[in-house]
Protein backbone atom coordinates (compact mmCIF):
# COMPACT_ATOMS: atom_id res chain seq x y z
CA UNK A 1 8.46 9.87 -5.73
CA UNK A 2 5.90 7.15 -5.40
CA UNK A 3 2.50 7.60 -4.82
CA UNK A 4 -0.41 5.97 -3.29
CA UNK A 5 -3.81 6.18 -4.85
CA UNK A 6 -6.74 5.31 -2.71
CA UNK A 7 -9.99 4.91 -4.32
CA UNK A 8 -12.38 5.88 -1.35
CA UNK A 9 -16.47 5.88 -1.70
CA UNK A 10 -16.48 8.07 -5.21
CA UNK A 11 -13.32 9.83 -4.49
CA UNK A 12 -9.64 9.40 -5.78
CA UNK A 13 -6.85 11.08 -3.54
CA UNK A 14 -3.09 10.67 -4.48
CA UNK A 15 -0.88 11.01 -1.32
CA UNK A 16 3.09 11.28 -2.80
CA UNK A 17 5.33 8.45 -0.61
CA UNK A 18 7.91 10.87 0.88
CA UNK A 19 8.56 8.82 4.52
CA UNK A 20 10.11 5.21 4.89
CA UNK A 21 7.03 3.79 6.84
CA UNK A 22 2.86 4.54 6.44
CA UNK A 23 0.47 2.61 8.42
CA UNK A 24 -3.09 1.86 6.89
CA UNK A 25 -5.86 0.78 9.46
CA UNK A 26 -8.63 2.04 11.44
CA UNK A 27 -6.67 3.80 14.53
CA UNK A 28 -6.39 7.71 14.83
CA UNK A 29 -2.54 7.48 14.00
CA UNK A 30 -2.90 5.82 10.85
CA UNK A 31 -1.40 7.49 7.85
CA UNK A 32 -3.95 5.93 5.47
CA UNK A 33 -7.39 5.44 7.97
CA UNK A 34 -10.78 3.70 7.41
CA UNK A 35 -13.01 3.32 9.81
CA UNK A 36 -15.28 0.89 8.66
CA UNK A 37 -15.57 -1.98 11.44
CA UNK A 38 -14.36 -4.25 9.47
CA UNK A 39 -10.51 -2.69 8.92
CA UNK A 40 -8.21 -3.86 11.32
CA UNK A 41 -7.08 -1.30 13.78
CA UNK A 42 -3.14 -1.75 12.25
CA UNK A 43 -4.05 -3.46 8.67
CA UNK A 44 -0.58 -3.31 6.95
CA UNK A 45 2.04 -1.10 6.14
CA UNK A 46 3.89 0.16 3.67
CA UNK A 47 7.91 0.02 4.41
CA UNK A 48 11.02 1.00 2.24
CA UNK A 49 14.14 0.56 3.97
CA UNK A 50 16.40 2.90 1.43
CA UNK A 51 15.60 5.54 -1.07
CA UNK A 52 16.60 3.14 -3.98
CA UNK A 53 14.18 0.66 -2.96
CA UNK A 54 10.30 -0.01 -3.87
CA UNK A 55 8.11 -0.24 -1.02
CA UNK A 56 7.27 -3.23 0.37
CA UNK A 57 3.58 -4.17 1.98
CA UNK A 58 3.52 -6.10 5.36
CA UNK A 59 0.09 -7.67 6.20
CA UNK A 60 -1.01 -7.26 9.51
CA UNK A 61 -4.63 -8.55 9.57
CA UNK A 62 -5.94 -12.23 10.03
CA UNK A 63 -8.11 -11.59 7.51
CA UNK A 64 -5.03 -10.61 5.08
CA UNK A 65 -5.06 -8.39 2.23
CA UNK A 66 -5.58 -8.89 -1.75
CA UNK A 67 -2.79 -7.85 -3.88
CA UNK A 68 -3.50 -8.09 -7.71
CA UNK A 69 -6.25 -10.60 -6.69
CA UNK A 70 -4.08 -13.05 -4.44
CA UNK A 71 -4.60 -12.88 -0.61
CA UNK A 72 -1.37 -11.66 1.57
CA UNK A 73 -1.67 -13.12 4.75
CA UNK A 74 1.22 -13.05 7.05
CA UNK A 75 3.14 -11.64 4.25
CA UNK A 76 5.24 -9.03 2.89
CA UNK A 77 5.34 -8.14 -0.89
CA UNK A 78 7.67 -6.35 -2.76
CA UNK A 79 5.40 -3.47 -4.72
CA UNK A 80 5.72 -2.74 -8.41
CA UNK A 81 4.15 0.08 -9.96
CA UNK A 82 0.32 -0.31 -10.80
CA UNK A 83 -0.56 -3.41 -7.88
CA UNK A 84 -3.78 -2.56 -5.81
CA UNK A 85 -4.28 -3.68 -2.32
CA UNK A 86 -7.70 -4.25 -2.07
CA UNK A 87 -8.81 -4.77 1.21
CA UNK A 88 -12.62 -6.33 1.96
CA UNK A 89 -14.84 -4.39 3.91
CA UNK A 90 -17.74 -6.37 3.32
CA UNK A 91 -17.08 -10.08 2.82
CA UNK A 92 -21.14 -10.66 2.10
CA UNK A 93 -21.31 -7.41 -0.69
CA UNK A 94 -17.27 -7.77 -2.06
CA UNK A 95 -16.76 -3.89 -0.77
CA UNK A 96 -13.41 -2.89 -1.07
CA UNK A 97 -10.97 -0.12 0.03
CA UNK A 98 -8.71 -0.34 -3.14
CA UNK A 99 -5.27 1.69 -3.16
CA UNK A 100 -2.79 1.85 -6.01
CA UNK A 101 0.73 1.99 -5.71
CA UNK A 102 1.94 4.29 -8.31
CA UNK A 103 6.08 4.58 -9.35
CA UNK A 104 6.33 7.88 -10.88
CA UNK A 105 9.83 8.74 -11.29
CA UNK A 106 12.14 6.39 -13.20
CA UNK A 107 15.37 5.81 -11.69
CA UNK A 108 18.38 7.99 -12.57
CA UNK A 109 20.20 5.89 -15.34
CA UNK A 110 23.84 7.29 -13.06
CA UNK A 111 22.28 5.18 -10.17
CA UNK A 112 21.74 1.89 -13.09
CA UNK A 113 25.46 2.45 -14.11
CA UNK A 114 28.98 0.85 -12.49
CA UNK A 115 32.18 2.96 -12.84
CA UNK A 116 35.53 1.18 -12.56
C-alpha cells in the first residue's frame, strides 16, 4: 500500500493509502486538513481509479499546487513514488505544507506477466 507523508510544523505522520479518493484542504471533511487561511477549502485530491493503478493528484485551487517544483494548476498528475506536493502557505515567507507520496509495495511480478 501507498502512503502519504505529510511534513506538518516539526512533525512527520505517514497515513497508508487504503481508499480510492482523499481530499486535502481546509474543510472539516478533509482527509488530509490545514487550516491555515491560505489552503483552499477543497485544495486537491488524490484519486486511483483501480487497485493496479498509482494515484493520481487533481488540483483544485487557483493558486495550484507544486509538484517536484513545477506548479499544477488545473491539472491532474500521475504520482510516482518519492514526488512532494508542496503547497504555499505563505507566498511572502515560501511556507509550505509538503506531503510525500510514498509506493511501498512493488507490484506482484504474476500481475507484470501474460499467460497464453
Amino acid at each position: 500500500m501507498p502512503i502519504l507523508r505529510v511534513h506538518k510544523d516539526q512533525e512527520i505522520i505517514d497515513t497508508e493509502l487504503t481508499r480510492h479518493r482523499y481530499l486535502i484542504g481546509r474543510l472539516p471533511t478533509c482527509d488530509f486538513r490545514g487550516t491555515h487561511k491560505s489552503l483552499s477549502r477543497k485544495h486537491g485530491e488524490l484519486i486511483r481509479f483501480d487497485d493496479s493503478e498509482p494515484y493520481s493528484y487533481r488540483n483544485m485551487s487557483r493558486n495550484g499546487t507544486l509538484i517536484n517544483g513545477v506548479l499544477y494548476q488545473d491539472n491532474v498528475k500521475v504520482l510516482v513514488s518519492g514526488d512532494e506536493l508542496a503547497i504555499r502557505l505563505d507566498f511572502q515567507t515560501g511556507e509550505c505544507w509538503r506531503l510525500t507520496y510514498i509506493e511501498t509495495g512493488e507490484k506482484d511480478e504474476l500481475d507484470k506477466e501474460t499467460i497464453f
